[in-house]
Protein backbone atom coordinates (compact mmCIF):
# COMPACT_ATOMS: atom_id res chain seq x y z
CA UNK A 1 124.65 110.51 124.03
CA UNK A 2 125.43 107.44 125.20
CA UNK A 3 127.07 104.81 122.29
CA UNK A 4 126.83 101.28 122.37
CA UNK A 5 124.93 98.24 120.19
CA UNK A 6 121.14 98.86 119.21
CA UNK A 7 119.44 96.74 121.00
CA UNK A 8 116.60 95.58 118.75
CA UNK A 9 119.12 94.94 115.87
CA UNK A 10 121.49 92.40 118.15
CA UNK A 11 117.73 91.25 118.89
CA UNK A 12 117.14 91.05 115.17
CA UNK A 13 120.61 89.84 113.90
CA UNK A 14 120.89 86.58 116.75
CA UNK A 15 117.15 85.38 115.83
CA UNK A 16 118.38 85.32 112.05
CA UNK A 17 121.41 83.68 112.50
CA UNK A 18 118.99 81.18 114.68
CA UNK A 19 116.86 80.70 112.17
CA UNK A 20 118.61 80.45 109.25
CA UNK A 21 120.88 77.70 111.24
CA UNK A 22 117.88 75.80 111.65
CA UNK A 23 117.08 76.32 107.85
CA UNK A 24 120.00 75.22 107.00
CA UNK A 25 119.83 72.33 108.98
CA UNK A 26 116.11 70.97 107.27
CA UNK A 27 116.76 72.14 103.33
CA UNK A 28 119.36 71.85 100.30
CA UNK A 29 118.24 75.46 99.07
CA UNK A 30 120.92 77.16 97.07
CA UNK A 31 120.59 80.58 97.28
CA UNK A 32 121.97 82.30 100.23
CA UNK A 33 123.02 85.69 101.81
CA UNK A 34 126.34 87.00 102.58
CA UNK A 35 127.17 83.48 104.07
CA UNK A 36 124.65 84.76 107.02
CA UNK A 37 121.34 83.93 105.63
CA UNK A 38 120.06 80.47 104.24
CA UNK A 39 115.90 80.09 104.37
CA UNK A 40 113.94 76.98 103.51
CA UNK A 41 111.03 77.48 101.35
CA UNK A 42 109.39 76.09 97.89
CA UNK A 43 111.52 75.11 94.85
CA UNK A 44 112.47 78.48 93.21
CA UNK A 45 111.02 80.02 90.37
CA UNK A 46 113.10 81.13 87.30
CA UNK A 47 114.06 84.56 87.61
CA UNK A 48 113.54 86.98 84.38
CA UNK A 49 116.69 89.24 84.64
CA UNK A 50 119.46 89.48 81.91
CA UNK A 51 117.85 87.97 79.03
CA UNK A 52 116.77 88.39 75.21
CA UNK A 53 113.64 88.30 74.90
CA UNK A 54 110.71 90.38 73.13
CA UNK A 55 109.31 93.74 74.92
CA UNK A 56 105.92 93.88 75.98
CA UNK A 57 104.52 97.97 76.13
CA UNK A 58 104.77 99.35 79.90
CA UNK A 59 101.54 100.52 80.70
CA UNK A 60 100.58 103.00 83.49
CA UNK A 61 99.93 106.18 84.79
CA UNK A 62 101.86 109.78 83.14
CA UNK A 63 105.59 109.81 84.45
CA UNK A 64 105.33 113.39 85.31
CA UNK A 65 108.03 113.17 87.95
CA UNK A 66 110.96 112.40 84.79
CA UNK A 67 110.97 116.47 84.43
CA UNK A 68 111.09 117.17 88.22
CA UNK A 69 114.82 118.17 89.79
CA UNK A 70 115.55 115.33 92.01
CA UNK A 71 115.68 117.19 95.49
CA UNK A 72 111.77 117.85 94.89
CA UNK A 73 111.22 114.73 93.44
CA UNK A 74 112.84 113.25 96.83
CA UNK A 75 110.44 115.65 99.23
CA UNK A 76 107.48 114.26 97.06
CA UNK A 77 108.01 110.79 97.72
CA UNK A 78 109.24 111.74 101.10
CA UNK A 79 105.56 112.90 101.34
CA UNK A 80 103.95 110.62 99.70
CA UNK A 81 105.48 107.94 101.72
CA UNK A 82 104.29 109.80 104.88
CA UNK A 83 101.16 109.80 103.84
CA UNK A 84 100.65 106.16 103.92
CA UNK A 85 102.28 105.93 107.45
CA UNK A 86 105.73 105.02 106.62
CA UNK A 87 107.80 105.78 109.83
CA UNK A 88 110.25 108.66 109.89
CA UNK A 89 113.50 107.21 110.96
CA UNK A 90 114.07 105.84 107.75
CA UNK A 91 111.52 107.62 105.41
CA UNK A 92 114.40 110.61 104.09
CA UNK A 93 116.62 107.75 103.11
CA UNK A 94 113.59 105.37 101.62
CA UNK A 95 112.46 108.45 99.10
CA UNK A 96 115.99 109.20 98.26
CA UNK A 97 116.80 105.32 97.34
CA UNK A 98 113.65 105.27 95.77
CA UNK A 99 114.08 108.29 93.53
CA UNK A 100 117.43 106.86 92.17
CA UNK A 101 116.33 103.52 91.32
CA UNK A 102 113.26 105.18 89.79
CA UNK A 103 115.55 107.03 87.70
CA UNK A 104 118.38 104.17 86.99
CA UNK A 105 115.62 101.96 85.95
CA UNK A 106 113.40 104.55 84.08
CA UNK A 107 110.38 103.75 86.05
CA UNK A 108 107.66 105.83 88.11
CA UNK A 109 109.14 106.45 91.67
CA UNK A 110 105.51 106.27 93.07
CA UNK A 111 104.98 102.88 91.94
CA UNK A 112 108.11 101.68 93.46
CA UNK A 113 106.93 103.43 96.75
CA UNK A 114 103.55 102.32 96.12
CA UNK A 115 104.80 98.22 95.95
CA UNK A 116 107.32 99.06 98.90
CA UNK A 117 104.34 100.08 100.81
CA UNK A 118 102.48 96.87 99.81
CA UNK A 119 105.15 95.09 100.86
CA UNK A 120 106.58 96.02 104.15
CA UNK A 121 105.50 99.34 104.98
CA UNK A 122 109.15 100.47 104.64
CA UNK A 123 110.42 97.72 106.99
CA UNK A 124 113.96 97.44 105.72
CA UNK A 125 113.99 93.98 108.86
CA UNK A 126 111.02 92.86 107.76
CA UNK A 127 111.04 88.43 106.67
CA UNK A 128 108.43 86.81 105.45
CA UNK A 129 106.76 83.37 106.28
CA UNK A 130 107.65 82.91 102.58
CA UNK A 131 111.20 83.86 102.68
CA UNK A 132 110.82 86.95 101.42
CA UNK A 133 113.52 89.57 103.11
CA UNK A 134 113.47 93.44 103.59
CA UNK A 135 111.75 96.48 102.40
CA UNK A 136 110.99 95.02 99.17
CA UNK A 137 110.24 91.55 100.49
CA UNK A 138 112.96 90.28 97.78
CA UNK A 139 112.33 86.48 97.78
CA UNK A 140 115.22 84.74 98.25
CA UNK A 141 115.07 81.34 97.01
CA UNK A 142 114.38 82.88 93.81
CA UNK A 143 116.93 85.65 93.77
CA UNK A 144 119.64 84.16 96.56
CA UNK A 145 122.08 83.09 94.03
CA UNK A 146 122.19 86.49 92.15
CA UNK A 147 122.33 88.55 95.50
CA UNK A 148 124.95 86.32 96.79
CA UNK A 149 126.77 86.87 93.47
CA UNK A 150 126.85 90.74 93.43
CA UNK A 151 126.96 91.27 96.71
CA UNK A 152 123.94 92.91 97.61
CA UNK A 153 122.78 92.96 100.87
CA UNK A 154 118.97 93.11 101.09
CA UNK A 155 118.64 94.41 104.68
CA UNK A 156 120.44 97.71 103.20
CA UNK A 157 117.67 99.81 102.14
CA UNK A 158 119.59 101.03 99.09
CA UNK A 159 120.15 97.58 98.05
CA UNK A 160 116.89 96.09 98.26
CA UNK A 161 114.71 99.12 96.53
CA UNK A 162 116.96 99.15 94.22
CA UNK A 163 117.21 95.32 93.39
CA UNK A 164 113.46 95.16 93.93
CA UNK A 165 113.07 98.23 91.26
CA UNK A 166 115.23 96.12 88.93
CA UNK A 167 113.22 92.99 88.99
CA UNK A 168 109.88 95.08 88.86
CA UNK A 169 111.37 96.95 85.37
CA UNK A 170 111.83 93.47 84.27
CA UNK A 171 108.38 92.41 84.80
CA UNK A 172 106.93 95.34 83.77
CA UNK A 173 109.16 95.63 80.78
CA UNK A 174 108.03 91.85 80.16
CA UNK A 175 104.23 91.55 80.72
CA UNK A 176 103.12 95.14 81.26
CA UNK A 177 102.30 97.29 84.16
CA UNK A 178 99.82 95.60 86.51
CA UNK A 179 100.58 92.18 84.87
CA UNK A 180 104.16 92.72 85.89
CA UNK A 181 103.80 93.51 89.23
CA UNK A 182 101.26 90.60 89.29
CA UNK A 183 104.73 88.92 88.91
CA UNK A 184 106.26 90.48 91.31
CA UNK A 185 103.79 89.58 93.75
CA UNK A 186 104.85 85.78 92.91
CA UNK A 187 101.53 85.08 90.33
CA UNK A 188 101.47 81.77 89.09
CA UNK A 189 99.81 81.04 85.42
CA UNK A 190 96.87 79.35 85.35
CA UNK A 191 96.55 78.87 89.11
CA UNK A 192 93.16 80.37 90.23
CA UNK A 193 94.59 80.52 93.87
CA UNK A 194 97.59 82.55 92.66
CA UNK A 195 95.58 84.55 90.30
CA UNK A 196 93.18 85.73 93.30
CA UNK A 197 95.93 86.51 95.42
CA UNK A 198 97.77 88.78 92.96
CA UNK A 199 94.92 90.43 91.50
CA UNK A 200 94.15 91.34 95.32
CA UNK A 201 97.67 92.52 95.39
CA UNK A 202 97.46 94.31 92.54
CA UNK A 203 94.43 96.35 93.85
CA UNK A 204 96.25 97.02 96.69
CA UNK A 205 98.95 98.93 94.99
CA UNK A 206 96.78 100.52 92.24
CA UNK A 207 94.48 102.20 95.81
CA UNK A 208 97.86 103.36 97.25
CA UNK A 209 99.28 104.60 93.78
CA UNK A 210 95.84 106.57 93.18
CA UNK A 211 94.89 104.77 89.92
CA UNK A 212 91.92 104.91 88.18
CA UNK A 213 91.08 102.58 84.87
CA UNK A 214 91.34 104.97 81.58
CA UNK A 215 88.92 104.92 79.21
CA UNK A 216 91.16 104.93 76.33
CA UNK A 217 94.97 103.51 76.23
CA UNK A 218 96.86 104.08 79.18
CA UNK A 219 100.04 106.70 78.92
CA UNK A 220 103.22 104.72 79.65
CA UNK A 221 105.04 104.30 82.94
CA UNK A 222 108.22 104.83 81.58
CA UNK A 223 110.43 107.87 80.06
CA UNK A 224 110.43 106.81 76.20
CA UNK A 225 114.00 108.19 76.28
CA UNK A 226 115.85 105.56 77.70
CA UNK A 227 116.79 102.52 76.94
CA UNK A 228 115.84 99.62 79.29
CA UNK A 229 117.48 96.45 78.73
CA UNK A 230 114.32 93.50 77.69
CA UNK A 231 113.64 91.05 80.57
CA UNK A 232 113.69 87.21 80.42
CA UNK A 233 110.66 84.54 81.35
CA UNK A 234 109.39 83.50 85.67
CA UNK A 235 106.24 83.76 86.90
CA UNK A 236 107.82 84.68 91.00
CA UNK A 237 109.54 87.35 92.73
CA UNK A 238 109.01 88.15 95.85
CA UNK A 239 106.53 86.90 97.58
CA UNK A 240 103.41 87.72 98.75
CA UNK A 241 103.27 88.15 102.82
């Protein structure tokens, strides 16, 4: 077999570097990427990670998968993911990243896969017109500066599930379930605009995950085992696309 560059990622890599030039050029926006990526977009939003404050009850479907060995928990989400078209080349390595964040964070690997499928379809290129990068479109004027900080680079798929699973905990840790991931779609309080858009998005990722409305309390997302640590106040994450 022939060795050489991939093609489509030069492609990829020289219209970035394009772009975010030009970004650079027409903004004062903090947050950047590995000294690569710099994208203009709206003022940021507070971010909620790595603070005090009080714990709202995660809501959600039964977290059956917490007793499951992680090799089958990987070929379920490996299925699951194939179900809802995700393309093969990098689905393996999608349900493995996703089972270990699922796990690390103490949430329900099929929700993560069920917002990464929202998102970007497993597209681990994939930018936003809102400057939102990667699989989980993690929106970077928002969460720039802490990326840039520790290093993560969100067009690794291990990095961004697993950056986007720790914002979602945070949320969802916050404001509850489907309000969290409201947040995560980039909801904005008492902005009927907003609202529509994220309940929309919300309904998209409670058809993929296969929920249906309880009539009594919903069981909880999350092992009651662990510890999580609390989340701190923002109404945006990523973005929507």
């Amino acid at each position: 077999m022939r060795a050489g560059w991939n093609k489509r990622y030069v492609s990829h890599l020289l219209f970035c570097k394009h772009w975010l030039r030009k970004s650079f050029e027409l903004t004062t926006l903090a947050g950047v990427l590995t000294g690569s990526l710099l994208l203009a977009s709206p003022e940021p939003i507070a971010p909620v990670i790595s603070r005090d404050l009080t714990e709202q009850p995660v809501l959600g479907p039964t977290f059956d998968e917490k007793e499951m060995p992680v090799a089958a928990e990987v070929r379920s989400i490996d299925a699951f993911l194939k179900r809802h078209d995700v393309r093969e080349e990098n689905r393996e390595r999608l349900a493995e990243s996703i089972v270990t964040s699922a796990r690390k964070y103490n949430l329900n690997p099929k929700l993560i896969a069920s917002v990464l499928i929202v998102e970007s379809r497993g597209n681990p290129f994939a930018i936003s017109g809102k400057s939102a990068i990667g699989i989980m479109q993690i929106h970077v004027p928002t969460w720039g500066e802490i990326t840039e900080r520790e290093g993560i680079n969100l067009f690794k798929i291990e990095d961004n599930v697993d950056f986007g699973a720790r914002i979602l905990r945070d949320y969802t840790r916050q404001f509850g379930l489907w309000e969290g991931v409201k947040r995560y779609n980039g909801y904005f309080v008492d902005d009927p605009a907003s609202e529509q858009s994220a309940d929309e998005y919300v309904a998209k990722v409670q058809g993929i995950f296969g929920f249906q409305q309880p009539a009594g309390p919903e069981p909880s997302v999350v092992q009651e085992t662990s510890e999580v640590a609390p989340a701190t106040d923002g109404d945006s994450t990523s973005s929507d696309d």
